[in-house]
Structures are given as C-alpha cells and as structure tokens.
N, C-alpha and C. Protein backbone atom coordinates (compact mmCIF):
# COMPACT_ATOMS: atom_id res chain seq x y z
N UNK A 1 123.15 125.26 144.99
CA UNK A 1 121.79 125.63 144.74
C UNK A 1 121.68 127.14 144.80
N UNK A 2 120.91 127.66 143.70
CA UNK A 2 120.84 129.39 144.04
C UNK A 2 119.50 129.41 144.55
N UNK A 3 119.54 130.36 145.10
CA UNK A 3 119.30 130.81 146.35
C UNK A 3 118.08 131.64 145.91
N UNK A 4 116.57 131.34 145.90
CA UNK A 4 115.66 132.42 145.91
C UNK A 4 114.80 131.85 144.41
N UNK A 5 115.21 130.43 143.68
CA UNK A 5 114.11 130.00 142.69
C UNK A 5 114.09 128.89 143.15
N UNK A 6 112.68 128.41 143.26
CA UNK A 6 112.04 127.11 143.34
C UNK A 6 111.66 126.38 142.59
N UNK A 7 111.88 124.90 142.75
CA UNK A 7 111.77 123.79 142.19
C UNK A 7 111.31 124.41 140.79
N UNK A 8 110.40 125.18 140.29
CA UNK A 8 109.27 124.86 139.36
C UNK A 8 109.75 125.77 138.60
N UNK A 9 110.64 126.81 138.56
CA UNK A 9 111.52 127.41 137.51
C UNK A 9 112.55 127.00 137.29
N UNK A 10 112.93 126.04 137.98
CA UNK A 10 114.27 125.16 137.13
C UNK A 10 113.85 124.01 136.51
N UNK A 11 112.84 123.42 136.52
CA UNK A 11 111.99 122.45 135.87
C UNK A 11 111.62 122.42 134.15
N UNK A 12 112.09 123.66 133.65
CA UNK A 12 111.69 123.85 132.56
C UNK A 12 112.38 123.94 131.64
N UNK A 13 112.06 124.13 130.02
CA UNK A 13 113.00 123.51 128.89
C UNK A 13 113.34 125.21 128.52
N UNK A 14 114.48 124.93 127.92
CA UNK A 14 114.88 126.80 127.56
C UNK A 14 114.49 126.56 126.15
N UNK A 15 114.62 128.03 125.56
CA UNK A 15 114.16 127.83 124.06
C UNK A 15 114.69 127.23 123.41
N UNK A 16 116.05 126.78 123.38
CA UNK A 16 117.44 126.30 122.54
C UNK A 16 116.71 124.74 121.97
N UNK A 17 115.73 124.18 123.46
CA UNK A 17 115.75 123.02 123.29
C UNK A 17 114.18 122.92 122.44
N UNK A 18 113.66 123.88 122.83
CA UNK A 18 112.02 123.59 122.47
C UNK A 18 112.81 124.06 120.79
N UNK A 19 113.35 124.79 120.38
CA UNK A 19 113.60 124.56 118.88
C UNK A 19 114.15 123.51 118.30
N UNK A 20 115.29 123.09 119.11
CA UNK A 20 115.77 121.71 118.60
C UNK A 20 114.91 120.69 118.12
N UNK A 21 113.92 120.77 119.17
CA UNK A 21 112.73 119.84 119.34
C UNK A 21 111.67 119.72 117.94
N UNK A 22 111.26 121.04 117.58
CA UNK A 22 110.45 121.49 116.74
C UNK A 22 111.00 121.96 115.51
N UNK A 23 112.56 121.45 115.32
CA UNK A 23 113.50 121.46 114.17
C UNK A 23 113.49 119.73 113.47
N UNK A 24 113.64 118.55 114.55
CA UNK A 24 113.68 117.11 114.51
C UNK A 24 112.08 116.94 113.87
N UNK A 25 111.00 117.61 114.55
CA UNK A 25 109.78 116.85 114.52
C UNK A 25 109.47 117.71 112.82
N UNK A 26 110.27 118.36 112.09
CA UNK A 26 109.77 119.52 111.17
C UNK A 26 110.70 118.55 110.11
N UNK A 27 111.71 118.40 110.21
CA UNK A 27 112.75 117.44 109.33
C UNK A 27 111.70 115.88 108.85
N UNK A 28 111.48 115.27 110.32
CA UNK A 28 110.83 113.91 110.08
C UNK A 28 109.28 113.93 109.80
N UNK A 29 108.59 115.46 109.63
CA UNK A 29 107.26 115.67 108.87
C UNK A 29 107.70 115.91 107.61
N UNK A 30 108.62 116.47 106.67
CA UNK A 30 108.60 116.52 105.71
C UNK A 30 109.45 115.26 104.93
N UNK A 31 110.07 114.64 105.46
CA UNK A 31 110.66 113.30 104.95
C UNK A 31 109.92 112.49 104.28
N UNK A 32 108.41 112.71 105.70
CA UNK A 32 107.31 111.76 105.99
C UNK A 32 106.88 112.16 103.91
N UNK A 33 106.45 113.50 104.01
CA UNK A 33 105.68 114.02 102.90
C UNK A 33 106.12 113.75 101.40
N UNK A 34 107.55 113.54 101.79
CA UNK A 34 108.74 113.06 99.83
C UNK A 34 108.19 111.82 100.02
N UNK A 35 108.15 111.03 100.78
CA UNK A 35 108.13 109.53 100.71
C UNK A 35 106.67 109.40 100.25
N UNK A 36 105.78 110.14 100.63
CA UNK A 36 104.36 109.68 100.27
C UNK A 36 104.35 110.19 99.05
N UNK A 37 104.93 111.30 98.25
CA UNK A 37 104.82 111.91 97.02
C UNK A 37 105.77 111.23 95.90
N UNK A 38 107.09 110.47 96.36
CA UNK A 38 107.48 109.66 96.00
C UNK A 38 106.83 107.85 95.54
N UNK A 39 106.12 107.71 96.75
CA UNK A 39 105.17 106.78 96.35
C UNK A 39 104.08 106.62 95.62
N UNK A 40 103.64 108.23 95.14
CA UNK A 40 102.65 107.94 94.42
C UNK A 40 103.22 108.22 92.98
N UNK A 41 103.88 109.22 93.09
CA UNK A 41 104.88 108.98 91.56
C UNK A 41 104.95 107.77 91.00
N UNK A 42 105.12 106.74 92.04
CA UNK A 42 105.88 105.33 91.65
C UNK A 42 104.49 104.46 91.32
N UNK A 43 103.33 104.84 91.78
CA UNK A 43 101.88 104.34 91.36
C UNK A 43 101.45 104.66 89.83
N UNK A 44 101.67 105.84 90.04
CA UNK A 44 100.80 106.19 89.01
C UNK A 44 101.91 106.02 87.58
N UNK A 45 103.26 105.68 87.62
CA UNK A 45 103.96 105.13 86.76
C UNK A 45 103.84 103.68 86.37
N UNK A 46 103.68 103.12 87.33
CA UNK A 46 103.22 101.89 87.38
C UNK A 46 101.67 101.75 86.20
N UNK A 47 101.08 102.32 87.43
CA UNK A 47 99.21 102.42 86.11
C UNK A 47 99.82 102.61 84.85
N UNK A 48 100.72 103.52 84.50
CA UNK A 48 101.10 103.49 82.67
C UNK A 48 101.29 102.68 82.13
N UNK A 49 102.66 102.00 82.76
CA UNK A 49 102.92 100.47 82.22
C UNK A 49 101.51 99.89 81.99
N UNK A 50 100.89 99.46 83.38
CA UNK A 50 99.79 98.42 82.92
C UNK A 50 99.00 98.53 81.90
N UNK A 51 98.64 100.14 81.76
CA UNK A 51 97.71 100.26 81.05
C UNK A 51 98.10 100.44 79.25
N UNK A 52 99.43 101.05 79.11
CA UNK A 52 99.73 100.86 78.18
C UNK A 52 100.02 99.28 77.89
N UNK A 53 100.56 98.53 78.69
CA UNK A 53 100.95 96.93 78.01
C UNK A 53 99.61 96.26 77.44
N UNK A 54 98.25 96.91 78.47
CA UNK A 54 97.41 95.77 77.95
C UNK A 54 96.67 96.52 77.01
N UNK A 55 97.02 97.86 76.61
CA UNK A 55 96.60 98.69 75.27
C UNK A 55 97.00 97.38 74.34
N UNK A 56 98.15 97.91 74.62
CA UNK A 56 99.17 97.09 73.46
C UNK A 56 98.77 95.38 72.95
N UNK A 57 99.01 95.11 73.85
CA UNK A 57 98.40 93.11 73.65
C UNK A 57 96.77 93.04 72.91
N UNK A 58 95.76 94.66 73.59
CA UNK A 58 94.88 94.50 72.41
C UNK A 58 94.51 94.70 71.31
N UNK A 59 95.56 95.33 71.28
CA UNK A 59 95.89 96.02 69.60
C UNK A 59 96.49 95.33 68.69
N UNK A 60 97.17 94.33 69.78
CA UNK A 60 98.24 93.68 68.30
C UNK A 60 97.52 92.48 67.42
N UNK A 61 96.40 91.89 68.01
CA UNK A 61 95.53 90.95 67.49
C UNK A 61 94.39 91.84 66.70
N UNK A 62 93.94 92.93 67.34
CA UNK A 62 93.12 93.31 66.57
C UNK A 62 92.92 95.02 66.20
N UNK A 63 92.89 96.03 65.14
CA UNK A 63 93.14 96.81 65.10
C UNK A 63 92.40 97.63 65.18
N UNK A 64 90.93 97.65 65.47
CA UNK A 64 89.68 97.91 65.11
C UNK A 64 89.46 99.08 66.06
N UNK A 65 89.89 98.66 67.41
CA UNK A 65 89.44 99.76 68.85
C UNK A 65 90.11 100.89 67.97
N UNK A 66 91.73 101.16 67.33
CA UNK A 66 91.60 102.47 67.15
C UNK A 66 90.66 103.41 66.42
N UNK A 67 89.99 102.96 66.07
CA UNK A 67 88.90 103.62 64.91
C UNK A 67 89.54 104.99 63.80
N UNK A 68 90.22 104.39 63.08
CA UNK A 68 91.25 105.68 62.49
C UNK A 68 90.39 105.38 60.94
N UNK A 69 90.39 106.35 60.01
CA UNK A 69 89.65 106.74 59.03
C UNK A 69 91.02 105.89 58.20
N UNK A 70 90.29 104.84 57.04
CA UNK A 70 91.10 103.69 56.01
C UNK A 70 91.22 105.03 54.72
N UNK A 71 90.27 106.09 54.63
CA UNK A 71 90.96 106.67 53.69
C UNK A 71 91.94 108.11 53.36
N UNK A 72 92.44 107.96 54.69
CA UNK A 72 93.73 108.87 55.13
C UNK A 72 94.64 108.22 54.47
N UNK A 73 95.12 106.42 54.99
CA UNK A 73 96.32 105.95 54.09
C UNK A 73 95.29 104.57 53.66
N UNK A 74 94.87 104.29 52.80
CA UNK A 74 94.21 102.81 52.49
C UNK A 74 95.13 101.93 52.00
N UNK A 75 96.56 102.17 51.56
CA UNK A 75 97.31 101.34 51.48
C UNK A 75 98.08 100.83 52.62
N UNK A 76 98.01 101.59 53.97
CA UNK A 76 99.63 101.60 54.59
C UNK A 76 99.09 100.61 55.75
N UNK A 77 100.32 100.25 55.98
CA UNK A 77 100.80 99.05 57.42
C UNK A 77 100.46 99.33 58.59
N UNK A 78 100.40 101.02 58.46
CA UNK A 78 100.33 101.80 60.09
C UNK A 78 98.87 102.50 60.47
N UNK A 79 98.43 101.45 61.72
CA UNK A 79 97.27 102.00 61.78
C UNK A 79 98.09 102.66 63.35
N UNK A 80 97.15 104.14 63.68
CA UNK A 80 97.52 104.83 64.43
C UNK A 80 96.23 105.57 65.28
N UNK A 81 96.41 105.88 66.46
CA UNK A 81 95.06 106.95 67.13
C UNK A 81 95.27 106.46 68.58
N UNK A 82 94.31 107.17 69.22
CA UNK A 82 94.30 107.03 70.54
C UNK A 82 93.35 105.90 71.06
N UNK A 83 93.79 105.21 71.98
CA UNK A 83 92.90 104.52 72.82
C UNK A 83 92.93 104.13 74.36
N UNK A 84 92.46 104.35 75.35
CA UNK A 84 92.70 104.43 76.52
C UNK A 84 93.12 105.88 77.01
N UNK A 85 93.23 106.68 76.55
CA UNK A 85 93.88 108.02 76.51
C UNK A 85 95.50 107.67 76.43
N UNK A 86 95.81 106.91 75.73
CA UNK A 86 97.33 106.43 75.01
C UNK A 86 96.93 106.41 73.78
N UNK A 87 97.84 106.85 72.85
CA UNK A 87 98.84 107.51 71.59
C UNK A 87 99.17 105.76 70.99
N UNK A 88 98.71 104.95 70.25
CA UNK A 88 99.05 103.96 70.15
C UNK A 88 99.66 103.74 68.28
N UNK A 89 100.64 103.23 68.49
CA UNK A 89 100.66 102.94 66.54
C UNK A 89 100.77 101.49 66.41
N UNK A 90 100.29 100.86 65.45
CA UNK A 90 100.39 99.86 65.41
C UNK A 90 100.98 99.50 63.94
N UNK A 91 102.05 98.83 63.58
CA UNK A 91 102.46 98.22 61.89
C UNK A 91 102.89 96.75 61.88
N UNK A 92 102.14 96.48 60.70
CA UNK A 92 102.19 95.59 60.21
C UNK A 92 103.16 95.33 58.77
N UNK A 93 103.73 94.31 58.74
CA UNK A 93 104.64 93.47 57.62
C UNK A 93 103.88 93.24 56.74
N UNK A 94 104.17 93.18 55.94
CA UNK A 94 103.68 92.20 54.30
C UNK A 94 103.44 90.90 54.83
N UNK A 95 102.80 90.34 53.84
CA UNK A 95 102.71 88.65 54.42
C UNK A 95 103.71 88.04 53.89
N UNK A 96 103.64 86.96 54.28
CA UNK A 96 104.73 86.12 53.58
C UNK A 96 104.15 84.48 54.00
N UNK A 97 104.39 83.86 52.55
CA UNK A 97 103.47 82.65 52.38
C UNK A 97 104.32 81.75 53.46
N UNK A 98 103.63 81.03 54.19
CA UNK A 98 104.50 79.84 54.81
C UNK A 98 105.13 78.41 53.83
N UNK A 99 106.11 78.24 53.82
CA UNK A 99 106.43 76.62 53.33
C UNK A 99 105.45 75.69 53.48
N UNK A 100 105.29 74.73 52.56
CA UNK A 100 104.45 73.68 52.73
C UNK A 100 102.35 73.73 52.53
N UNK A 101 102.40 75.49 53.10
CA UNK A 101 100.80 75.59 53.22
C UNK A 101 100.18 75.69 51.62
N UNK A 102 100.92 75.67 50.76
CA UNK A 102 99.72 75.99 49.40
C UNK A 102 99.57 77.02 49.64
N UNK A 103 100.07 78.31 50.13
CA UNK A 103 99.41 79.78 50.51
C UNK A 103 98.29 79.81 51.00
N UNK A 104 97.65 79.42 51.92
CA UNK A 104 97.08 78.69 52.97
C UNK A 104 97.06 79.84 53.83
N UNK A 105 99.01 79.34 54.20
CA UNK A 105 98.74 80.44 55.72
C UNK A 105 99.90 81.26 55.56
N UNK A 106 99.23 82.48 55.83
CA UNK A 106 100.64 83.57 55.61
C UNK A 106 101.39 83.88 56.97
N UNK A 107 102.42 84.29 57.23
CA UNK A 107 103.24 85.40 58.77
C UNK A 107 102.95 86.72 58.66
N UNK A 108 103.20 87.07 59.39
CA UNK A 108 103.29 88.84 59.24
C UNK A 108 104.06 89.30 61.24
N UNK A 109 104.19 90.39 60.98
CA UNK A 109 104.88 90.49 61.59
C UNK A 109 104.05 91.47 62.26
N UNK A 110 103.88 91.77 63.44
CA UNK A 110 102.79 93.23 64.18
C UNK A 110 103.34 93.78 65.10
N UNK A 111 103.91 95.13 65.20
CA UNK A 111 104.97 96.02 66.11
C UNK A 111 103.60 96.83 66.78
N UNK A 112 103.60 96.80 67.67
CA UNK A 112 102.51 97.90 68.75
C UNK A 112 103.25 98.86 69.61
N UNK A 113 103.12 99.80 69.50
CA UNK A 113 104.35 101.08 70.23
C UNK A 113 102.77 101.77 70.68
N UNK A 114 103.12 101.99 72.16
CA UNK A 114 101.79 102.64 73.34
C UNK A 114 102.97 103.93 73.39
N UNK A 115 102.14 105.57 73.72
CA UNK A 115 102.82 106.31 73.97
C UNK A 115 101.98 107.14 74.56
N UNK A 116 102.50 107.99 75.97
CA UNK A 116 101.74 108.72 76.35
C UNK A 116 100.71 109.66 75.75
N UNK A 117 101.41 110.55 74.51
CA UNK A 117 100.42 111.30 73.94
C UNK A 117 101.37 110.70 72.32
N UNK A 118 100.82 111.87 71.40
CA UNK A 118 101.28 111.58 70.28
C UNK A 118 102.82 111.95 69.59
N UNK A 119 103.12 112.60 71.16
CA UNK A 119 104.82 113.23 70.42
C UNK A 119 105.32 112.70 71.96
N UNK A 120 104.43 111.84 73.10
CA UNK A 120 105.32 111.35 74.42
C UNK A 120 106.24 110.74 74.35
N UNK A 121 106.16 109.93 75.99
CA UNK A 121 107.29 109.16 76.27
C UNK A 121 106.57 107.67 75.64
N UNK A 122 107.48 107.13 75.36
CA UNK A 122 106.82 105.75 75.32
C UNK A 122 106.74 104.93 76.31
N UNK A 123 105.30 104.15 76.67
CA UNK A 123 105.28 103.56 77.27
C UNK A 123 105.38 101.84 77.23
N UNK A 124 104.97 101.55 76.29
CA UNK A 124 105.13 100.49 76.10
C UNK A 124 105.32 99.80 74.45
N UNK A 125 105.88 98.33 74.49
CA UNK A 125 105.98 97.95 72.89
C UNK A 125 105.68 96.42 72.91
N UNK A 126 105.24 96.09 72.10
CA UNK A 126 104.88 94.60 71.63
C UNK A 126 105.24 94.57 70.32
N UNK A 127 105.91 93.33 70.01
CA UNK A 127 106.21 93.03 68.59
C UNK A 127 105.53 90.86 68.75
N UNK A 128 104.93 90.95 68.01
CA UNK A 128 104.52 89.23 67.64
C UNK A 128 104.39 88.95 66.12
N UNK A 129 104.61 87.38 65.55
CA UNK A 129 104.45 87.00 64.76
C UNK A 129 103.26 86.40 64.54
N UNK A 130 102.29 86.66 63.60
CA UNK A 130 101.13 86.00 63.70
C UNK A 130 101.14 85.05 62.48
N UNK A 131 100.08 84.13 62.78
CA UNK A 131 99.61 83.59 61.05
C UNK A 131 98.35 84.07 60.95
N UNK A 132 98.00 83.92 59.43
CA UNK A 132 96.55 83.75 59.11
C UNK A 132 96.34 83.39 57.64
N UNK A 133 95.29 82.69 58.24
CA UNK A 133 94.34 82.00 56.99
C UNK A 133 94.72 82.85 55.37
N UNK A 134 95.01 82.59 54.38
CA UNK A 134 94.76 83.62 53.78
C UNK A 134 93.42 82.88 52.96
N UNK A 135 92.64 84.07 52.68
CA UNK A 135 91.23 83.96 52.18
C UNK A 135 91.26 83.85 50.60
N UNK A 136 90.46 82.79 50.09
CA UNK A 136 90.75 82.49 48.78
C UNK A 136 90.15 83.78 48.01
C-alpha cells in the first residue's frame, strides 16, 4: 500500500479507460445509425416495387390513366407517360384472330415496363395475354 493516498484516489478510472469506454459506446452509436439508414433504404425500395407493380397491373388492362396525346403517334402500339410519379410504357401486339371464334375474339399481347423516371432504373414489368371482343 503507498503510503499518503486514500481510499478515494485510488477508486478512480484513468483516462486510458474512460476513452476505451467512450471509443465502444461511439463504435455501437454509429453501427446503431447504418442499420437504421440501411433500413430505410430497404423501405423505401420496397415502396418502388409496390408501387410500380400495381402501376403496372393498372395499366396493362387499361391505358387511359396515362393520358398521352393519340396524335403524337395515332398509329403506334406504345402508349407512354407518367403515372404515379413512374415513367410507365406500355405496348401492345397486333391482334390475332382466335381459332374457332368467327373473329369474334382476338389475343394480343400487353408488355407494361414501370421506370423510375424516363431514362431510370426499371422498376417493374408485366407482360399478359388478353382477349377481346372484336367489335363488328
């Protein structure tokens, strides 16, 4: 025992340790902070998908929400514009008569491509075969 300090100055932490200390608690606050910034990355990627897929599923039945001007292309397959704040294109096939219907009922084919903006990433795609009536 040396001789001339009491209890209450040997009781205490030296700096070595109070940094150690405040090095661990500085590591496992910012870990804390990737993981929450990481998680929302992973949200708000998520919202794209959704929101582009169910762009997409409403576009492929009907083409109307994009509201794009018929006399830019009045012939063409590809209707295109924004909706939802997604970049959406939508094309369509030629018809093609079914067997058996009397030309009745035609196929066609409908590709829906969702994209973040108009030169983005893509987010999503739908392709379906439809029929329809054809109108006498």
């Amino acid at each position: 025992m040396v001789v001339g300090m009491s209890a209450a100055s040997r009781s205490g932490m030296t700096l070595i340790e109070v940094m150690a200390c405040v090095l661990v608690i500085a590591l496992g606050l910012i870990a804390a902070c990737a993981m929450i910034l990481y998680g929302l990355r992973l949200v708000a990627k998520a919202h794209g998908l959704t929101v582009g897929t169910a762009t997409a599923m409403t576009v492929l039945a009907d083409p109307s929400p994009l509201k794009t001007d018929p006399t830019l292309s009045p012939d063409s397959a590809t209707t295109q514009g924004y909706l939802n704040g997604l970049w959406v294109v939508r094309t369509e096939s030629s018809e093609l008569p079914l067997d058996g219907t009397n030309g009745k009922l035609v196929s066609v084919t409908v590709d829906v491509d969702v994209y973040e903006t108009a030169n983005g990433a893509p987010l999503a795609s739908v392709s379906r075969r439809l029929l329809r009536r054809k109108l006498p």
